[in-house]
N, C-alpha and C. Protein backbone atom coordinates (compact mmCIF):
# COMPACT_ATOMS: atom_id res chain seq x y z
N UNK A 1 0.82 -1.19 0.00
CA UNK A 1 0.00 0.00 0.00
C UNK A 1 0.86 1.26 0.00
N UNK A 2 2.06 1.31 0.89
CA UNK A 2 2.52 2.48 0.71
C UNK A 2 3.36 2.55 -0.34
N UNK A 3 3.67 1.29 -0.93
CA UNK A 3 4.45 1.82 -2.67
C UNK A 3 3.35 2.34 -3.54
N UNK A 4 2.36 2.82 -3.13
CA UNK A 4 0.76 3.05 -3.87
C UNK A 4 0.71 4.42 -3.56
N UNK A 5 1.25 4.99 -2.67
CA UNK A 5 1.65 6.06 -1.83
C UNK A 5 0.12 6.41 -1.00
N UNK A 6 -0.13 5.02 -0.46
CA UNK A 6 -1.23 5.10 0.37
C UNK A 6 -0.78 5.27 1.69
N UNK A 7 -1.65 5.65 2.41
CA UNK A 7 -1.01 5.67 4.04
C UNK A 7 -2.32 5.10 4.92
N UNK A 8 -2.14 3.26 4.81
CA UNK A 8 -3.16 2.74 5.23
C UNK A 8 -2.83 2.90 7.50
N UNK A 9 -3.87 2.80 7.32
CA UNK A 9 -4.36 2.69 9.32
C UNK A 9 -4.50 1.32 9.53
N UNK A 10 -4.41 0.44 10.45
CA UNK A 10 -5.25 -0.69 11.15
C UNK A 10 -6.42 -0.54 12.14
N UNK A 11 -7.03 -1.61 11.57
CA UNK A 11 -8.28 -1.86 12.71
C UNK A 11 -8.93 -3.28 12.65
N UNK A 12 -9.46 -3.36 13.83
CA UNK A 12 -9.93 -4.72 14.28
C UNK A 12 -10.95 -5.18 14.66
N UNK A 13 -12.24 -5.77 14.06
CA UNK A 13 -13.30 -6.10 14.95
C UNK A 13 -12.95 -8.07 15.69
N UNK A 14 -14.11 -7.99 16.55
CA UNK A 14 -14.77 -9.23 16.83
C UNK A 14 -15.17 -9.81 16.46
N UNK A 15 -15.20 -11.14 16.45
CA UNK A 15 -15.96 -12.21 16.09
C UNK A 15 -17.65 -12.31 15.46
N UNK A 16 -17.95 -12.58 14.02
CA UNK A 16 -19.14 -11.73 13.81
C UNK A 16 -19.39 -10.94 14.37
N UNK A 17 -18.88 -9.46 13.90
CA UNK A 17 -19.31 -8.14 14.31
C UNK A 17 -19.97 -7.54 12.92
N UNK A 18 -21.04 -6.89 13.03
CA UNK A 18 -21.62 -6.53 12.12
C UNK A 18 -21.88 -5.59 11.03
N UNK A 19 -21.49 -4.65 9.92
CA UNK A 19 -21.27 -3.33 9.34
C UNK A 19 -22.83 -3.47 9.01
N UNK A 20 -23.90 -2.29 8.75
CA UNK A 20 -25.22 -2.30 8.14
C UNK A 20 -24.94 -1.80 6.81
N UNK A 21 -26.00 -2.18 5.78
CA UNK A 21 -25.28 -1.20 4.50
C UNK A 21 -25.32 0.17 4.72
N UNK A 22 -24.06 0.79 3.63
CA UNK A 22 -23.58 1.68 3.99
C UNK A 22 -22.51 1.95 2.62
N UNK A 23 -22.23 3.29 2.29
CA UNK A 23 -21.27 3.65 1.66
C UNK A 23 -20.19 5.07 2.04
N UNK A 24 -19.39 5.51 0.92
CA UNK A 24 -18.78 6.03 1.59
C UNK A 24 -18.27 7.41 0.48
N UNK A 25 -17.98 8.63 0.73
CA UNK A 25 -17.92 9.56 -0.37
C UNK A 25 -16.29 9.21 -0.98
N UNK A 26 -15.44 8.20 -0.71
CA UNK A 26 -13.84 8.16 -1.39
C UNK A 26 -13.66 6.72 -1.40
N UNK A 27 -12.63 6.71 -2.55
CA UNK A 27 -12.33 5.28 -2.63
C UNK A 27 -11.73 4.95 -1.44
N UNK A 28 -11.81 3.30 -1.20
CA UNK A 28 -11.21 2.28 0.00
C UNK A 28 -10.60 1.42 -0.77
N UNK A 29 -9.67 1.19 0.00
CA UNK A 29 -8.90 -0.12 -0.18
C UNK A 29 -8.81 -0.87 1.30
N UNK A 30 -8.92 -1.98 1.36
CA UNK A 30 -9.24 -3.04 2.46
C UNK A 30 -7.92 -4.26 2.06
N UNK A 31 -7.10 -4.35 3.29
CA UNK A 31 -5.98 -5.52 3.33
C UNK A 31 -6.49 -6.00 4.84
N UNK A 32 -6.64 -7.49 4.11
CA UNK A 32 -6.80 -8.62 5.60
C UNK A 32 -5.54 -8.97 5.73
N UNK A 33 -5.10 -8.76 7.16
CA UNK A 33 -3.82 -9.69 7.85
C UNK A 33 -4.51 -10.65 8.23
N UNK A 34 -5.28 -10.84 9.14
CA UNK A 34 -5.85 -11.83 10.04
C UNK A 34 -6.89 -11.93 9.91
N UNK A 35 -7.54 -12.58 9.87
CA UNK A 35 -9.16 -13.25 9.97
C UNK A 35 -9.42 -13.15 9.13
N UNK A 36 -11.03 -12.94 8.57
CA UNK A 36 -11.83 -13.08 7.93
C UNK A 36 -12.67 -11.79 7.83
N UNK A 37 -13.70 -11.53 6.65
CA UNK A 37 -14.76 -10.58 6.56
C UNK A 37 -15.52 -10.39 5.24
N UNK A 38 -16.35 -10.71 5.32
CA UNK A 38 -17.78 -10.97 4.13
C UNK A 38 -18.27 -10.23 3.79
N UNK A 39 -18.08 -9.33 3.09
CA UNK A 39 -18.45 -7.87 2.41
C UNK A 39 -19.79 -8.12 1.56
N UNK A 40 -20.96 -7.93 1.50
CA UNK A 40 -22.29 -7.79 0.72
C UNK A 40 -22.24 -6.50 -0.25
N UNK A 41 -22.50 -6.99 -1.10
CA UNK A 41 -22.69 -5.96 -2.42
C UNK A 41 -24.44 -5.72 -2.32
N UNK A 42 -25.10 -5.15 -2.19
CA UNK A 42 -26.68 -5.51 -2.48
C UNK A 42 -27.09 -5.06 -4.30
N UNK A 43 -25.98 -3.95 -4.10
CA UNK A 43 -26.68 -3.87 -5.56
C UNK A 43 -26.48 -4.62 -6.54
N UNK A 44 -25.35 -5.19 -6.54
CA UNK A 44 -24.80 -6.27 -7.97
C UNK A 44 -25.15 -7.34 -6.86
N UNK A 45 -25.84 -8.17 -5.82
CA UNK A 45 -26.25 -9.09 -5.68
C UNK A 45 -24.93 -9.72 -5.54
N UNK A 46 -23.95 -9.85 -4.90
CA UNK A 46 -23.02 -10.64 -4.66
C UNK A 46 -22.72 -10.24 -2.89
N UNK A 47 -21.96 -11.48 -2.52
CA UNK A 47 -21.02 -11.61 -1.51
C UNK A 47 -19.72 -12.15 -1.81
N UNK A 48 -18.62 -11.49 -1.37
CA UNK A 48 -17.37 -11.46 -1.69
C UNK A 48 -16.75 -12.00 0.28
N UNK A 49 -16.06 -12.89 0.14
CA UNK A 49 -15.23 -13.11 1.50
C UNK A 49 -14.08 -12.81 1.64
N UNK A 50 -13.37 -12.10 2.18
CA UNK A 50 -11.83 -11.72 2.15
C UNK A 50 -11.70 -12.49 3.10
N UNK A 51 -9.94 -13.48 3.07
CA UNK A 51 -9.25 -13.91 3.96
C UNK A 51 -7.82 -13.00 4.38
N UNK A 52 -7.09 -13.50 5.04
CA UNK A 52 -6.00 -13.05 5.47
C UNK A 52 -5.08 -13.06 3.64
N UNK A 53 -4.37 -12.02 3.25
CA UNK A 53 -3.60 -11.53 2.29
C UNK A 53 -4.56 -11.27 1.10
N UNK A 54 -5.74 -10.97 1.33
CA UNK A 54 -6.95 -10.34 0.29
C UNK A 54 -6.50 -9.10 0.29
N UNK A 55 -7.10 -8.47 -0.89
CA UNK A 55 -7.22 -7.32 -0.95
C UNK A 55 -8.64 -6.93 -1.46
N UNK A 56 -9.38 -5.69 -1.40
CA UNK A 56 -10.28 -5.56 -2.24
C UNK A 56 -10.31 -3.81 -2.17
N UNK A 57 -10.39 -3.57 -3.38
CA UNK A 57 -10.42 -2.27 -4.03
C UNK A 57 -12.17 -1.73 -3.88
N UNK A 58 -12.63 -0.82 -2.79
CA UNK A 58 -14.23 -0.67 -3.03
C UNK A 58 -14.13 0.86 -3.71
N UNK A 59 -14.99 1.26 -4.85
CA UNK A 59 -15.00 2.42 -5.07
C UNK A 59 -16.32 3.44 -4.28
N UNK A 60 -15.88 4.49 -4.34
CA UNK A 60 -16.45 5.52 -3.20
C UNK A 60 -18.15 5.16 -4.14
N UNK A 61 -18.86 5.30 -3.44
CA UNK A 61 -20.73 5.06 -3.42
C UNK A 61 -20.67 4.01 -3.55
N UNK A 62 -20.05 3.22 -3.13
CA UNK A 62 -20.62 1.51 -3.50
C UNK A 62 -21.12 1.24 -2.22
N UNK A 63 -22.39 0.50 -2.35
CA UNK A 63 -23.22 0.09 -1.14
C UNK A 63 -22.94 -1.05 -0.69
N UNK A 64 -22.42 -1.33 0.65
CA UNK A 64 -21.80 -2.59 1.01
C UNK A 64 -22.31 -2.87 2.53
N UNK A 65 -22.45 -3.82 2.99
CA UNK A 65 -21.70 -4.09 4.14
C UNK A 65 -21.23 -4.99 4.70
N UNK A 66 -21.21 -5.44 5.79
CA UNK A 66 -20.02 -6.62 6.28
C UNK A 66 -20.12 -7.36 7.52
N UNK A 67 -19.55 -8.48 7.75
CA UNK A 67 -19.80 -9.48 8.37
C UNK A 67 -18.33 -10.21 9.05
N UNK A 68 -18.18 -10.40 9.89
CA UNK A 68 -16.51 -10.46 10.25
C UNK A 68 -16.77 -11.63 10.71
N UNK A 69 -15.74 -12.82 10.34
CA UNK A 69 -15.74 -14.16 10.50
C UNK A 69 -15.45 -14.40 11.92
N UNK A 70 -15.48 -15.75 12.55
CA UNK A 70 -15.34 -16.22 13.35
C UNK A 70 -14.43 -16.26 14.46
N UNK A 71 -13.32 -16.02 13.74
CA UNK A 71 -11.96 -15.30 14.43
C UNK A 71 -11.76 -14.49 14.37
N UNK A 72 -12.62 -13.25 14.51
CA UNK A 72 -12.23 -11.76 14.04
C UNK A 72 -11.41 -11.48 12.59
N UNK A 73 -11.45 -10.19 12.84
CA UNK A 73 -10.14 -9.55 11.64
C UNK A 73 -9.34 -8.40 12.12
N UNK A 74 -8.29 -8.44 11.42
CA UNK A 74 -7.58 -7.51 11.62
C UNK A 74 -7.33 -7.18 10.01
N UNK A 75 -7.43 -5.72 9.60
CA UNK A 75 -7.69 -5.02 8.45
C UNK A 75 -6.22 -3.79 8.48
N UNK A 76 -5.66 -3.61 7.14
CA UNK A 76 -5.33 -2.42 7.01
C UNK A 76 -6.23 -1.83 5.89
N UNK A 77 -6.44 -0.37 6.35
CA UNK A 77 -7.34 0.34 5.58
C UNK A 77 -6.71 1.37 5.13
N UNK A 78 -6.92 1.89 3.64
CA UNK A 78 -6.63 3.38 3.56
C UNK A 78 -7.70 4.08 2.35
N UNK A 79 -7.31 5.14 1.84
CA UNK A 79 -8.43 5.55 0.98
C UNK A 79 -7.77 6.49 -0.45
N UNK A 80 -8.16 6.00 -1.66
CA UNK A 80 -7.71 6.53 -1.90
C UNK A 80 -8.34 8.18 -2.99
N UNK A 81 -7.60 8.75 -3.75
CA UNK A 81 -8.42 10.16 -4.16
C UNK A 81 -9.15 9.55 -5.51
């Protein structure tokens, strides 16, 4: 991420912890170290699961939300312009 000249943060939920849908006004980028997390698309009708060394690129208004696996996660996040 930072050869991207991103300047991602960490963060961590619990064990199924829950996101409601939701979007966001800037692009995201999402890196799993640890655990798990099940991202819902509603509008294109998909679910996507990130494991540990996923990445997923969300672009800003995309309606999502999320579901954190069993063993928690640990995420680096950043955003980009």
């Amino acid at each position: 991420m930072s050869d991207e000249g991103l300047s991602p943060y960490s963060w961590s939920n619990g064990p199924h912890d829950i996101y409601a849908a939701h979007s966001h006004s800037y692009n995201k980028v999402i890196y799993v170290v640890q655990g798990s997390l099940t991202f819902g698309l509603p509008e294109l009708g998909r679910q996507l699961t990130l494991k540990a060394g996923d990445r997923l690129d969300l672009p800003a208004g995309t309606i999502h939300d999320a579901v954190v696996g069993s063993q928690g996660v640990t995420c680096l996040e950043a955003h980009k312009d």
